[in-house]
Protein backbone atom coordinates (compact mmCIF):
# COMPACT_ATOMS: atom_id res chain seq x y z
CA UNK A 1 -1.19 19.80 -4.29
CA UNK A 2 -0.66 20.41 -0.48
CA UNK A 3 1.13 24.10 0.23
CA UNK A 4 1.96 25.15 3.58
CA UNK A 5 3.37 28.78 3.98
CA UNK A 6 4.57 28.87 7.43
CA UNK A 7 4.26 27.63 10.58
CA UNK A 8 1.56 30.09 11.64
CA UNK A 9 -0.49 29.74 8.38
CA UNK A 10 -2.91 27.07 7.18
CA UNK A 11 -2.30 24.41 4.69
CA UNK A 12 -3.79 25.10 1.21
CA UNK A 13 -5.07 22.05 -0.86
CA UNK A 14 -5.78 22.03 -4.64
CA UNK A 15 -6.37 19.51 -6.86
CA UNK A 16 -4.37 19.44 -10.02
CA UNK A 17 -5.18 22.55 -12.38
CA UNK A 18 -5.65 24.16 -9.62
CA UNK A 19 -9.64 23.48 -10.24
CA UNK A 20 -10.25 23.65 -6.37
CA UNK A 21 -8.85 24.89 -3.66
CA UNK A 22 -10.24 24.11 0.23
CA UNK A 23 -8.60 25.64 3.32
CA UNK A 24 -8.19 22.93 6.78
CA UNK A 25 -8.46 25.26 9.63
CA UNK A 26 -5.96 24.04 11.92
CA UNK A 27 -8.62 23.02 14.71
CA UNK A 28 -11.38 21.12 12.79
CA UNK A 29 -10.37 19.43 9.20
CA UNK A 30 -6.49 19.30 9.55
CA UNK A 31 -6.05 15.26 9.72
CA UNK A 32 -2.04 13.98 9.05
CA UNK A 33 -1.85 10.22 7.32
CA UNK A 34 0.81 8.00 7.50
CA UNK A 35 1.46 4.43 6.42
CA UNK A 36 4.31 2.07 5.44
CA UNK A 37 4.96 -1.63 4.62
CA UNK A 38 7.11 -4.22 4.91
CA UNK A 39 7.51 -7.61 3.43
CA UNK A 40 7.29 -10.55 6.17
CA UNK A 41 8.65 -14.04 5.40
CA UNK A 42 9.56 -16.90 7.55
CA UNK A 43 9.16 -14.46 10.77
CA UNK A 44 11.87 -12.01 9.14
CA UNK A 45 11.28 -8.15 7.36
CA UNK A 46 12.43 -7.73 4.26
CA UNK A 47 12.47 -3.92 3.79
CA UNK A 48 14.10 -1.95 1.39
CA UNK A 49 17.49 -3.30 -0.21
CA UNK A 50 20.62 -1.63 0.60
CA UNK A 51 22.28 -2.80 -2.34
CA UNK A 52 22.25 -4.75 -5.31
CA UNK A 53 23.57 -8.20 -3.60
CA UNK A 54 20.91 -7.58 -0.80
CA UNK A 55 18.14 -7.10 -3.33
CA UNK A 56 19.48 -10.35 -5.17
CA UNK A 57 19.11 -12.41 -2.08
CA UNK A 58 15.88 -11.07 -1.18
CA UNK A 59 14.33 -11.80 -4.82
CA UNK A 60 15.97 -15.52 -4.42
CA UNK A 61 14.53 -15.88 -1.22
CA UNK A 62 11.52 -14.62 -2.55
CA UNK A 63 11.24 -16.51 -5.63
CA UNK A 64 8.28 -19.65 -6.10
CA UNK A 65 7.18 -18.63 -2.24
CA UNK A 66 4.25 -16.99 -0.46
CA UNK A 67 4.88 -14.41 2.29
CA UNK A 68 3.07 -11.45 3.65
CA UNK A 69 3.07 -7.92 3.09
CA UNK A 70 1.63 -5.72 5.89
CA UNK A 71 1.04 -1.97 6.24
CA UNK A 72 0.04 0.22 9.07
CA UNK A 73 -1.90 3.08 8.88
CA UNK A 74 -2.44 5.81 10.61
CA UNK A 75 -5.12 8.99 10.63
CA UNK A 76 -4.44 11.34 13.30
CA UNK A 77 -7.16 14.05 12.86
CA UNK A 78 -7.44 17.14 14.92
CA UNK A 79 -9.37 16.52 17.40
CA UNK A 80 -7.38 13.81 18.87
CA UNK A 81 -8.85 10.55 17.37
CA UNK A 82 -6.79 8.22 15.64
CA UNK A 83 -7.55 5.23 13.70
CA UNK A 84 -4.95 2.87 13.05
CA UNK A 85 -5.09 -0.60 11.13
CA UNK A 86 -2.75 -2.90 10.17
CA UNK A 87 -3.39 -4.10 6.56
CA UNK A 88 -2.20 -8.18 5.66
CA UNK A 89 -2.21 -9.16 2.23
CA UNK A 90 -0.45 -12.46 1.09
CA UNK A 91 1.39 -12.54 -1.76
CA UNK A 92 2.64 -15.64 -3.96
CA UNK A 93 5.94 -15.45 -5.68
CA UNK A 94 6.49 -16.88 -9.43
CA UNK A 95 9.19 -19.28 -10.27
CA UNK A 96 11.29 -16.39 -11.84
CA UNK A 97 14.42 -16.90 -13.32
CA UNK A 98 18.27 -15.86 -11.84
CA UNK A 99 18.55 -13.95 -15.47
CA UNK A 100 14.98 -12.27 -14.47
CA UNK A 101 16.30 -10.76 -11.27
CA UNK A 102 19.33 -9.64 -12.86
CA UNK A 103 17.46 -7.78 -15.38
CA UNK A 104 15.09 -6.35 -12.62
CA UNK A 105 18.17 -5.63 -10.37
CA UNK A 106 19.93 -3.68 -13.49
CA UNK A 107 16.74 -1.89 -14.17
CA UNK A 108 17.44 0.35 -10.87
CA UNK A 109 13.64 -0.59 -9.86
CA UNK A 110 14.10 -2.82 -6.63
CA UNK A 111 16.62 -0.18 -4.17
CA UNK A 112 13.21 1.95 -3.08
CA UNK A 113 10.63 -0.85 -2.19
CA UNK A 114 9.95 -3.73 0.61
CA UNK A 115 11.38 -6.73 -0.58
CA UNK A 116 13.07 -5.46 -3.14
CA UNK A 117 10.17 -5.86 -5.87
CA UNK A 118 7.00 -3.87 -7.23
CA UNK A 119 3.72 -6.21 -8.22
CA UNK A 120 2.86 -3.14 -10.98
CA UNK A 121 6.77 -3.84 -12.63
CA UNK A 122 5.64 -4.38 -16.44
CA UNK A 123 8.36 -6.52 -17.63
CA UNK A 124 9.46 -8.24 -14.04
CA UNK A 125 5.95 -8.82 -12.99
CA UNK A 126 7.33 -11.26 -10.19
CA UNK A 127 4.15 -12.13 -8.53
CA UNK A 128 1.59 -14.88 -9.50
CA UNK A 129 -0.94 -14.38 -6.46
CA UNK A 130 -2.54 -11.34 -4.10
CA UNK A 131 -4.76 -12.89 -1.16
CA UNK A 132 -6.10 -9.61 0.07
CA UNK A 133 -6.36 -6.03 -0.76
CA UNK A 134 -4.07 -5.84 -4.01
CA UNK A 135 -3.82 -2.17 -3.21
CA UNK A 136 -2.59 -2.89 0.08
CA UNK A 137 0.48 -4.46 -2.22
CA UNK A 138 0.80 -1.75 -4.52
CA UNK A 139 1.49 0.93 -1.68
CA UNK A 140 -1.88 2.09 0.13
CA UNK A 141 -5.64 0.17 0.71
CA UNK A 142 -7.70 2.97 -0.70
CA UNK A 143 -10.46 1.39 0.76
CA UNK A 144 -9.51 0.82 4.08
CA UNK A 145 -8.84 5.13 3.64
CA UNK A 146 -12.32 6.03 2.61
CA UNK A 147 -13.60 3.77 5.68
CA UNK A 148 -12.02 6.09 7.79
CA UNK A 149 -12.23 9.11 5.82
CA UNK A 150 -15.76 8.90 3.67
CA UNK A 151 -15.21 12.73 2.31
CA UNK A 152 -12.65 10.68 0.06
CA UNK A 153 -13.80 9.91 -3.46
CA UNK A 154 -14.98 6.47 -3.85
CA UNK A 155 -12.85 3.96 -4.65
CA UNK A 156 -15.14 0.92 -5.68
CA UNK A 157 -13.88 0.91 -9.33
CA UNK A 158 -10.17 0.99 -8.41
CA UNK A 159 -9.55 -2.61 -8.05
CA UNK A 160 -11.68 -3.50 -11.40
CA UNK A 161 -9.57 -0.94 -13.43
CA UNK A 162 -6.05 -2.30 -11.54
CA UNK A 163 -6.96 -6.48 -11.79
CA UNK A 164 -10.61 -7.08 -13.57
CA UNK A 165 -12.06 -7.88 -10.60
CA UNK A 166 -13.53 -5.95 -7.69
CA UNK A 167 -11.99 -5.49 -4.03
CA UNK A 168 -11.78 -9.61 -2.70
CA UNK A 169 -10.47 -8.10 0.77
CA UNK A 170 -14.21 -6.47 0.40
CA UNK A 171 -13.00 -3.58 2.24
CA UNK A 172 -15.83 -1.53 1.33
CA UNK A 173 -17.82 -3.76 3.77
CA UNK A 174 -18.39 -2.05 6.95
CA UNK A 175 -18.03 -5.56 8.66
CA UNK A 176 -14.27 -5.92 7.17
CA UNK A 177 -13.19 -2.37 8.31
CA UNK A 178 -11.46 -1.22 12.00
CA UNK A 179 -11.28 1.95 13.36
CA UNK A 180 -8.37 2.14 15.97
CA UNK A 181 -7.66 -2.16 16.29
CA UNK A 182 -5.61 -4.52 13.92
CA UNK A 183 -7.44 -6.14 11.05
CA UNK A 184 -6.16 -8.86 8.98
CA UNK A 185 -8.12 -9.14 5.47
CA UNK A 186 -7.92 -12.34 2.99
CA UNK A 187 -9.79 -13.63 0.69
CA UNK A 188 -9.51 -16.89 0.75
CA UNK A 189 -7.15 -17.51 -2.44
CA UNK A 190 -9.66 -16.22 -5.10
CA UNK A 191 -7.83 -13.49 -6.10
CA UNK A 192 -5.59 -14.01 -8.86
């Protein structure tokens, strides 16, 4: 857990259990992360649905299709740097049915996410395809994270436990990683 007191105290972290506990001191450790995503197709962003007609015509529009899903992140750290990246994944749509995204609409799932879907849904499961980081779908590349911050745990494994297979963006390559420039990571369709 993150704790902050005040504004003229330092943030406390802790892992669950409260097992360990590290102090940032405001001038050396304190870094601040930020990332979103959005869904791209045919040149337009499909963010989060307002309501449930918007999320029906996004999942139709959606449906038996490839598009992209992008995220940008960003690691400010104290002393000044910042490395930013832009994330590209592409992601192929099943044929679902009108019945399936009326389920998945009714379900409540679709009103907080880009493009009004999650790839992790367990009975929706709308996507047949990631070309790219699959985490980079889900909500956040781990691996692009540890590039940039390698006091992070590793995250090798994370992909094989999440799909059976390891990272295809092969993030964990120093050659497929970008401090502070846009990178754009496929795989070249092997990921299913």
């Amino acid at each position: 857990s993150l704790e902050f007191g005040g504004p003229n105290s330092e943030p406390s972290v802790s892992a669950p259990g409260g097992s360990h506990s590290t102090r940032a001191t405001r001038n050396s450790e304190l870094i601040v992360i930020a990332a979103d995503t959005t869904v791209l197709l045919d040149g337009d962003m499909l963010n989060k649905p307002a309501d449930a007609a918007e999320a029906w015509a996004m999942l139709r529009r959606l449906r038996g299709r490839t598009h992209v899903v992008q995220s940008c992140i960003v690691v400010a750290h104290a002393d000044g740097r910042e490395d930013v990246g832009i994330i590209s994944s592409e992601v192929v749509m099943r044929d679902y049915s009108d019945e399936e995204i009326a389920a998945y609409i009714a379900s409540g799932d679709p009103f907080d996410k880009a493009g009004s879907y999650a790839v992790q849904h367990p009975a929706f499961q709308p996507v047949a395809e990631i070309r790219g980081c699959p985490l980079n779908v889900i909500g956040l590349s781990l691996c692009q994270m540890r590039a940039w911050l390698p006091a992070l745990p590793a995250c090798e494994g994370v992909c094989t436990a999440w799909f059976g297979k390891a990272c295809p963006a092969r993030l964990n390559d120093p050659a497929h990683t970008v401090s502070g420039q846009i990178s754009n990571l496929k795989n070249n369709g092997d990921y299913p």
